[in-house]
ModelCIF file with pLDDT and N, C-alpha, C, O atoms, coordinates in Angstrom:
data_MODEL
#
_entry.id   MODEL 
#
_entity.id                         1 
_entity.type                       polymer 
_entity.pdbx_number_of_molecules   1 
#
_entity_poly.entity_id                      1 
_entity_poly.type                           'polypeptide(L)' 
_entity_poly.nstd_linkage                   no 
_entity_poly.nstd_monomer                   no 
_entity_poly.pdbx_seq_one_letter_code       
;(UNK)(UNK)(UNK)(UNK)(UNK)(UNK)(UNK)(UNK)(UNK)(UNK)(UNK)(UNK)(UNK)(UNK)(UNK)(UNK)
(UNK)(UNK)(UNK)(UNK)(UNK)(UNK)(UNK)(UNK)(UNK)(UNK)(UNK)(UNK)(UNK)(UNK)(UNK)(UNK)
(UNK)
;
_entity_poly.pdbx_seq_one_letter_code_can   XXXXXXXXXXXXXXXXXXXXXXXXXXXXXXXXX 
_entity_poly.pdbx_strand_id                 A 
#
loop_
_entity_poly_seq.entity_id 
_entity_poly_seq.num 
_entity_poly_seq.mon_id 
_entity_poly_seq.hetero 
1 1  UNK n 
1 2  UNK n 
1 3  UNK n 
1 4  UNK n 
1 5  UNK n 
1 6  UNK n 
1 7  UNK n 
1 8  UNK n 
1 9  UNK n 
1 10 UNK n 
1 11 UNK n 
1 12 UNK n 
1 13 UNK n 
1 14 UNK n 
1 15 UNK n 
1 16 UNK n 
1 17 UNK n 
1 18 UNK n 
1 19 UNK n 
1 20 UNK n 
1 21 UNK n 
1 22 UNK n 
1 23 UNK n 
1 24 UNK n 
1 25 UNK n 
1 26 UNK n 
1 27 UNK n 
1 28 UNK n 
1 29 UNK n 
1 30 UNK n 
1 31 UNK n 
1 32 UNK n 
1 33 UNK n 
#
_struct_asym.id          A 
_struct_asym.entity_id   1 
#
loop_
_ma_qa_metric.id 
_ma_qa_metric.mode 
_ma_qa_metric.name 
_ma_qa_metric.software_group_id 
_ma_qa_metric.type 
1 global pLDDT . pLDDT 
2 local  pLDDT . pLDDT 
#
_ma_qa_metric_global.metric_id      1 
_ma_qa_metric_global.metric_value   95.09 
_ma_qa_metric_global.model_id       1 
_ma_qa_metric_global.ordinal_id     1 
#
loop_
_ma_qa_metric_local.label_asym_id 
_ma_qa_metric_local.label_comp_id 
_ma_qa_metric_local.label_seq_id 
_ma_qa_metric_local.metric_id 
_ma_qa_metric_local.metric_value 
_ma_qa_metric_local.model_id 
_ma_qa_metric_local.ordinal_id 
A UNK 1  2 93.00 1 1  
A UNK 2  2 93.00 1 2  
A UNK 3  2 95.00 1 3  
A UNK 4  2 96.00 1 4  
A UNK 5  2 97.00 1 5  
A UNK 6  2 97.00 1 6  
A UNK 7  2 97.00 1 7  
A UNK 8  2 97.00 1 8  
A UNK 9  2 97.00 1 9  
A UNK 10 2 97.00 1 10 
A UNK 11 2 97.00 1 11 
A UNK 12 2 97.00 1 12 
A UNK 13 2 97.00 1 13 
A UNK 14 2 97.00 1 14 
A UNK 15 2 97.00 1 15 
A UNK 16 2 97.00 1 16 
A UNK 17 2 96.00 1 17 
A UNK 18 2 96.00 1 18 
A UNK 19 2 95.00 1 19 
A UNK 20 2 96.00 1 20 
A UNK 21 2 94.00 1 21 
A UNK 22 2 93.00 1 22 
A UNK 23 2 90.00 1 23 
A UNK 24 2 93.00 1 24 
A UNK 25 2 93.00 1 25 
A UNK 26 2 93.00 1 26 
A UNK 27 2 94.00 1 27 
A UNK 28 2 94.00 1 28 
A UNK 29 2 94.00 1 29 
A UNK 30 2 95.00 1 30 
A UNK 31 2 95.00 1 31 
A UNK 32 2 95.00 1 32 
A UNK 33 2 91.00 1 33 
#
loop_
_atom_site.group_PDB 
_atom_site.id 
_atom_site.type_symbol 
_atom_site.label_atom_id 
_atom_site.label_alt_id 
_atom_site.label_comp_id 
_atom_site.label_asym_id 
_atom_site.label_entity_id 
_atom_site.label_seq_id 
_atom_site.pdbx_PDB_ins_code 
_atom_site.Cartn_x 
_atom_site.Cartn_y 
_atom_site.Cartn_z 
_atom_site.occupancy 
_atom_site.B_iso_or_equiv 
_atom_site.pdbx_formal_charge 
_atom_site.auth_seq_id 
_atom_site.auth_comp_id 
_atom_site.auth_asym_id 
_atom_site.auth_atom_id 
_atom_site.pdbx_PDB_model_num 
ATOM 1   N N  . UNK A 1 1  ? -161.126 96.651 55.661 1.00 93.00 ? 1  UNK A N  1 
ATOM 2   C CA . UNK A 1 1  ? -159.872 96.528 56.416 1.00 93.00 ? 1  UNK A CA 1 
ATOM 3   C C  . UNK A 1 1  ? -159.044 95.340 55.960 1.00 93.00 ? 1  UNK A C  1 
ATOM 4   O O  . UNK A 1 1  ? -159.506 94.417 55.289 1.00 93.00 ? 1  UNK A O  1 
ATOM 5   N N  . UNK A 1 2  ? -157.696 95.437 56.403 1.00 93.00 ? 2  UNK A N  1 
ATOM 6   C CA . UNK A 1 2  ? -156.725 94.247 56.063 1.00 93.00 ? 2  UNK A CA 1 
ATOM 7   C C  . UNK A 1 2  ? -157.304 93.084 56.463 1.00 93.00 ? 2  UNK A C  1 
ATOM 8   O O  . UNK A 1 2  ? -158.237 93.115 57.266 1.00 93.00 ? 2  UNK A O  1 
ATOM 9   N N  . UNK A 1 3  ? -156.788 91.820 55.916 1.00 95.00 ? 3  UNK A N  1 
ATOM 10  C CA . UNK A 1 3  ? -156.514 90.754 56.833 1.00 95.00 ? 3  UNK A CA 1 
ATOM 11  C C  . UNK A 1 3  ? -155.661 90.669 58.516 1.00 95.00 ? 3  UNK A C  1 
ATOM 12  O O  . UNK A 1 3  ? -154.800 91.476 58.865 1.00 95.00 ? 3  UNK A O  1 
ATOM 13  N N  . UNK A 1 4  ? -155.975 89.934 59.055 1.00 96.00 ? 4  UNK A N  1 
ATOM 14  C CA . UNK A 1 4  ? -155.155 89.449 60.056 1.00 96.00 ? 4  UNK A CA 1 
ATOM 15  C C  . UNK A 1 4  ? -154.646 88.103 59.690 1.00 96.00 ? 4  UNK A C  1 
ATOM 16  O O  . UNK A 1 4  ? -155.215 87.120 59.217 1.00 96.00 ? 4  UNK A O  1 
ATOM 17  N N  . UNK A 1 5  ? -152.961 88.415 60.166 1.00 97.00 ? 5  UNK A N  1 
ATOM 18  C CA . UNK A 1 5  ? -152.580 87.267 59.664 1.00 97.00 ? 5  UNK A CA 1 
ATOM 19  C C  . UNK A 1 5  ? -151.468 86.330 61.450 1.00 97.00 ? 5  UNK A C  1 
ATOM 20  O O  . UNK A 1 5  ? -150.698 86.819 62.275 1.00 97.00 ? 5  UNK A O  1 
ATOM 21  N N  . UNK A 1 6  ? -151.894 85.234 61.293 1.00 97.00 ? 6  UNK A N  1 
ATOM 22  C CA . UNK A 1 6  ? -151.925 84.304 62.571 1.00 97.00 ? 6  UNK A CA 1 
ATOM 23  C C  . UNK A 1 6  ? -150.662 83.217 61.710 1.00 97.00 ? 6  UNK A C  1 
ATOM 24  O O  . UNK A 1 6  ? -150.795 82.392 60.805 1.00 97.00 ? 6  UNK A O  1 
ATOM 25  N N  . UNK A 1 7  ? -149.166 83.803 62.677 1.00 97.00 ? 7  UNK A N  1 
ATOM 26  C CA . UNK A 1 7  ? -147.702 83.227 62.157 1.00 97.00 ? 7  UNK A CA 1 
ATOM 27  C C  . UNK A 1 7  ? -147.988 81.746 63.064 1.00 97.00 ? 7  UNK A C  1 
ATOM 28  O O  . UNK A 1 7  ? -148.897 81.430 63.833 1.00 97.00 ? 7  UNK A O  1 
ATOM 29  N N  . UNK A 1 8  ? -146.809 81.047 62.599 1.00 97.00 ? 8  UNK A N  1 
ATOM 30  C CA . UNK A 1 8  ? -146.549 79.505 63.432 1.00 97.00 ? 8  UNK A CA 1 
ATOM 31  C C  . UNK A 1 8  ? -145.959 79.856 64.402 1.00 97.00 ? 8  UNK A C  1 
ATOM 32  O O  . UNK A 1 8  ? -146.046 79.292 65.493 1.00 97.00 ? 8  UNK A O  1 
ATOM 33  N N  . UNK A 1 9  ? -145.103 81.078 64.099 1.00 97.00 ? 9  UNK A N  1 
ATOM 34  C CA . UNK A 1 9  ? -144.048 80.951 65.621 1.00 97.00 ? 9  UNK A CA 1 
ATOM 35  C C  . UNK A 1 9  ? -144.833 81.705 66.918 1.00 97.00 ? 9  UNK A C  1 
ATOM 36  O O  . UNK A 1 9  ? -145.688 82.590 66.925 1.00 97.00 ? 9  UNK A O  1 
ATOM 37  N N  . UNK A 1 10 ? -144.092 80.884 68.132 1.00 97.00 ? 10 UNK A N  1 
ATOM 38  C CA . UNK A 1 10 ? -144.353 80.684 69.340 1.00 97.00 ? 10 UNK A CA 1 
ATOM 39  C C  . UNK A 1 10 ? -143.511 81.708 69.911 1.00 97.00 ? 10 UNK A C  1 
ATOM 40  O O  . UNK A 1 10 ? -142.307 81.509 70.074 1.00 97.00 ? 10 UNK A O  1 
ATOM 41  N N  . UNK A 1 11 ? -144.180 82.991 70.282 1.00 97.00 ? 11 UNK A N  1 
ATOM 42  C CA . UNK A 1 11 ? -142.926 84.004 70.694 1.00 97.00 ? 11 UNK A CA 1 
ATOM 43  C C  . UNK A 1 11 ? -142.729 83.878 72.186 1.00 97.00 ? 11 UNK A C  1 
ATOM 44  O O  . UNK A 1 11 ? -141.934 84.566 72.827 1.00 97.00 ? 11 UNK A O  1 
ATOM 45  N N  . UNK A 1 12 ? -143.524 82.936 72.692 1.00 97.00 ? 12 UNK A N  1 
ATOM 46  C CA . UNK A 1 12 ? -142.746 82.752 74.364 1.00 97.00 ? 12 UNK A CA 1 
ATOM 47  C C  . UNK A 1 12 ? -141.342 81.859 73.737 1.00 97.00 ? 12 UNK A C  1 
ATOM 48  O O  . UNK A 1 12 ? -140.317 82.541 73.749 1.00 97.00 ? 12 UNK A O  1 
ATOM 49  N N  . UNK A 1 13 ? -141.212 80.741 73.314 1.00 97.00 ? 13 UNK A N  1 
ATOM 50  C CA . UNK A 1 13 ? -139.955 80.146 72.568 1.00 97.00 ? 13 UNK A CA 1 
ATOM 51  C C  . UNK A 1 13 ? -138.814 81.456 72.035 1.00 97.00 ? 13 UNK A C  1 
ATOM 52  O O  . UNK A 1 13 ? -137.634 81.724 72.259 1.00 97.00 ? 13 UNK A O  1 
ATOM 53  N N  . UNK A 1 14 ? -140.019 82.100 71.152 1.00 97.00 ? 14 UNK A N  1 
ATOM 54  C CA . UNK A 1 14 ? -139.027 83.182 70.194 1.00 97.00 ? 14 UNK A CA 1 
ATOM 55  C C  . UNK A 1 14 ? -138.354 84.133 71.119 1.00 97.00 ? 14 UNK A C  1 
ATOM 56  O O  . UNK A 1 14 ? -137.312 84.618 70.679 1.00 97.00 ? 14 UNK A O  1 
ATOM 57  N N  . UNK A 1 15 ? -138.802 84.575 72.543 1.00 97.00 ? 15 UNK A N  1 
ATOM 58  C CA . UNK A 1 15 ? -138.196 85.032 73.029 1.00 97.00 ? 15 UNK A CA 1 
ATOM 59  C C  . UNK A 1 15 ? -136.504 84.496 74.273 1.00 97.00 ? 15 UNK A C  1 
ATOM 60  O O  . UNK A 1 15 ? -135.419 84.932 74.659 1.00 97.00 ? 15 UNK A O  1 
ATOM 61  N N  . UNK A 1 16 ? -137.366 83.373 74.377 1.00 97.00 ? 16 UNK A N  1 
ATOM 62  C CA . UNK A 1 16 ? -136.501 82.452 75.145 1.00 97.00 ? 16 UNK A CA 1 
ATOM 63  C C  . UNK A 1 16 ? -135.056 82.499 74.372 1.00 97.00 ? 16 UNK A C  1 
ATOM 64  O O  . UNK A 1 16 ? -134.068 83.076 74.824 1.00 97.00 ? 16 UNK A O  1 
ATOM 65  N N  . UNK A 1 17 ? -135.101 81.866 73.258 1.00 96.00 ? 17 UNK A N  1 
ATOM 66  C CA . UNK A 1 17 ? -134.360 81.379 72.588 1.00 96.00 ? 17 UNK A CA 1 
ATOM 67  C C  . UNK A 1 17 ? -133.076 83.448 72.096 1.00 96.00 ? 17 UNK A C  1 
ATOM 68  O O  . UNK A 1 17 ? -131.870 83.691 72.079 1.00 96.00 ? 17 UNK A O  1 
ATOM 69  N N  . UNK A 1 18 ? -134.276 84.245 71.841 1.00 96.00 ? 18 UNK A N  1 
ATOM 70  C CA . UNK A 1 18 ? -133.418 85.953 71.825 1.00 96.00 ? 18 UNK A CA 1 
ATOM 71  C C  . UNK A 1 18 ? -132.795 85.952 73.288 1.00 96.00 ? 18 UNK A C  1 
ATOM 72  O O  . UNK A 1 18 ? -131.626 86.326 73.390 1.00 96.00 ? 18 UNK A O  1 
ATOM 73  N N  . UNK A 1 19 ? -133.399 85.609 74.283 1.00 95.00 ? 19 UNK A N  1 
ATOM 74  C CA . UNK A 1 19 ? -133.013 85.637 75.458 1.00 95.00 ? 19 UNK A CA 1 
ATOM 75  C C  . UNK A 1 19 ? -131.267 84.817 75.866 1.00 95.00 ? 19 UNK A C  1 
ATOM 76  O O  . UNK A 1 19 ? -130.507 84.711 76.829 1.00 95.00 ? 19 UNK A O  1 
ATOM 77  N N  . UNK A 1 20 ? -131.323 84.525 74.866 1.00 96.00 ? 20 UNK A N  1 
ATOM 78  C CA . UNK A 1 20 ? -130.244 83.245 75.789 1.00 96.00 ? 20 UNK A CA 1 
ATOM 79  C C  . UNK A 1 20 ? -129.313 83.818 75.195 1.00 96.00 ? 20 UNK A C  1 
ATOM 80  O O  . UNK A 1 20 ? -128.358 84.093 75.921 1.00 96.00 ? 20 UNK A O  1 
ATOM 81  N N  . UNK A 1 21 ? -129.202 84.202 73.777 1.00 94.00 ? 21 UNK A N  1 
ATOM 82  C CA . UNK A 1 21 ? -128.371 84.713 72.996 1.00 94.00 ? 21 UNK A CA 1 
ATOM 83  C C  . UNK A 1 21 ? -127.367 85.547 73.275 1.00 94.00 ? 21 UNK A C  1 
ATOM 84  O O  . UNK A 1 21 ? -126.177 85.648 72.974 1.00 94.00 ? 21 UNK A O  1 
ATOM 85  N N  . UNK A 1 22 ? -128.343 86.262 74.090 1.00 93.00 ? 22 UNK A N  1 
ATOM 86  C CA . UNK A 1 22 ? -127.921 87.593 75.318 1.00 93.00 ? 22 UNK A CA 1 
ATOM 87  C C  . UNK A 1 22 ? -127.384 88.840 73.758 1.00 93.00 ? 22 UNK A C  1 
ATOM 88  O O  . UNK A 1 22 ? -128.014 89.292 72.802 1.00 93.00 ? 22 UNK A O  1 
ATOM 89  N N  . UNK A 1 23 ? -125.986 88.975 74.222 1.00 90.00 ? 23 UNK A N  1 
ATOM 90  C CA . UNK A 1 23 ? -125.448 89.846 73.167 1.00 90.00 ? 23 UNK A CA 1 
ATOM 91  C C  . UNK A 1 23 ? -124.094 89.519 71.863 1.00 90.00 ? 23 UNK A C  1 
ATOM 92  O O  . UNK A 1 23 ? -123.416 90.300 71.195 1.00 90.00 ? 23 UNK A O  1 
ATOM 93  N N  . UNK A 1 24 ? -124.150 87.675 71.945 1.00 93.00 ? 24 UNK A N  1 
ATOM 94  C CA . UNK A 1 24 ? -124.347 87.396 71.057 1.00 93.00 ? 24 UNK A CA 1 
ATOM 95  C C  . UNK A 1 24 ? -124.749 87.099 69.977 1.00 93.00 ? 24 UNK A C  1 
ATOM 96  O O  . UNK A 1 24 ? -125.895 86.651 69.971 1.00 93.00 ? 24 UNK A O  1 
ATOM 97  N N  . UNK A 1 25 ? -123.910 87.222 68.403 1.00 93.00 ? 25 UNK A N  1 
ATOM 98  C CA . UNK A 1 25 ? -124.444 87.053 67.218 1.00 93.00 ? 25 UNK A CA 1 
ATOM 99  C C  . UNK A 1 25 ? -124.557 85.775 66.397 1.00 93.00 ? 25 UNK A C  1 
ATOM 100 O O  . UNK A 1 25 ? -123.573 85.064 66.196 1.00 93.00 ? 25 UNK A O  1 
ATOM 101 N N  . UNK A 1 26 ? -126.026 85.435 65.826 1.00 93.00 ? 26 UNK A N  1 
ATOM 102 C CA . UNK A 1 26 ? -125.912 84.093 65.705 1.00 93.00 ? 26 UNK A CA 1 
ATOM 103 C C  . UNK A 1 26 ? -127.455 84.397 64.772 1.00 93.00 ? 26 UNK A C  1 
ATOM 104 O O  . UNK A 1 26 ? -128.078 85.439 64.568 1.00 93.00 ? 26 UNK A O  1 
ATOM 105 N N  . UNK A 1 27 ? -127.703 82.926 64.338 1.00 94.00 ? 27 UNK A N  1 
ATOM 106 C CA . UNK A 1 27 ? -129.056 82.661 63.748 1.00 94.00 ? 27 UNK A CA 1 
ATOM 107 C C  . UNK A 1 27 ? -129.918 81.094 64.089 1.00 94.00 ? 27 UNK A C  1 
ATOM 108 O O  . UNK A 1 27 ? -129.414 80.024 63.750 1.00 94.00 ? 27 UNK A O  1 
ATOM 109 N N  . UNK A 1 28 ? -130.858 81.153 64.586 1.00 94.00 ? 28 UNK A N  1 
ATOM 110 C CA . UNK A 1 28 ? -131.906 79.746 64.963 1.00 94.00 ? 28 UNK A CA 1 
ATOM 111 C C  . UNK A 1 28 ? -133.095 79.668 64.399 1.00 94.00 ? 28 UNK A C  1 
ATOM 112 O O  . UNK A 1 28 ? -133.742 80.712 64.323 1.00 94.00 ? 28 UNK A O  1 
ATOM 113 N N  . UNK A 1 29 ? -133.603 78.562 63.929 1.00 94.00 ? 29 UNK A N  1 
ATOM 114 C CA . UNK A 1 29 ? -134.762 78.835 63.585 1.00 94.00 ? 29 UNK A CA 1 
ATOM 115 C C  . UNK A 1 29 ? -134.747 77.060 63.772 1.00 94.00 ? 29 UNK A C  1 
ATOM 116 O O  . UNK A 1 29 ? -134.021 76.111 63.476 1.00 94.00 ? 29 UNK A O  1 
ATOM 117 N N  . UNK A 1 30 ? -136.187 77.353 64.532 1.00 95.00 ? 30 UNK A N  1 
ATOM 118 C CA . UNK A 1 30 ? -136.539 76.186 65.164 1.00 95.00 ? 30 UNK A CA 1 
ATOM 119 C C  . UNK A 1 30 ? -138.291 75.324 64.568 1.00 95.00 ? 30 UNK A C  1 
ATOM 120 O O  . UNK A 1 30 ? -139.436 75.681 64.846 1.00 95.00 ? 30 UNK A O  1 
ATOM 121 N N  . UNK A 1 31 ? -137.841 74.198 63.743 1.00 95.00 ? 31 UNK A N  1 
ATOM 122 C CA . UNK A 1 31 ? -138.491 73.747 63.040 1.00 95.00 ? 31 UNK A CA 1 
ATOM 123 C C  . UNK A 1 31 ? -139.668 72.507 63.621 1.00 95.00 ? 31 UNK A C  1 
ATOM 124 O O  . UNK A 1 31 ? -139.075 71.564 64.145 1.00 95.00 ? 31 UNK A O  1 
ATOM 125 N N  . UNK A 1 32 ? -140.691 72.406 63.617 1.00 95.00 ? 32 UNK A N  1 
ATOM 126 C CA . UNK A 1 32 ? -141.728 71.301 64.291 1.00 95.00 ? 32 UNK A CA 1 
ATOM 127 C C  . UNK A 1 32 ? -141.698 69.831 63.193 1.00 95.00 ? 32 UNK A C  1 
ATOM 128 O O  . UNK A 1 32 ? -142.729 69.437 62.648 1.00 95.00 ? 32 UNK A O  1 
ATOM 129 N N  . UNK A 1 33 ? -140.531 69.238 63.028 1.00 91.00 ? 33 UNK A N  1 
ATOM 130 C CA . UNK A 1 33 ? -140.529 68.245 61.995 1.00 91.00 ? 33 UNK A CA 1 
ATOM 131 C C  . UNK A 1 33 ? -141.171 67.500 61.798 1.00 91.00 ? 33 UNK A C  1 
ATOM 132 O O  . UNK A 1 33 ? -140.973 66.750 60.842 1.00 91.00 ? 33 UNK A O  1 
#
């Protein structure tokens, strides 16, 4: 079988952040510096 693969992003954030957006168009990407 494949790998499983385990991303950085935080989809309670990832959603928050789609959330706010509402049905505006735009781009974020939120970095842990």
């Amino acid at each position: 079988p494949g790998g499983n693969i385990v991303l950085t992003i935080d989809i309670k954030l990832q959603k928050l952040v789609e959330d706010m957006f509402g049905d505006r168009r735009g781009a974020l990407v939120a970095i842990d510096p």
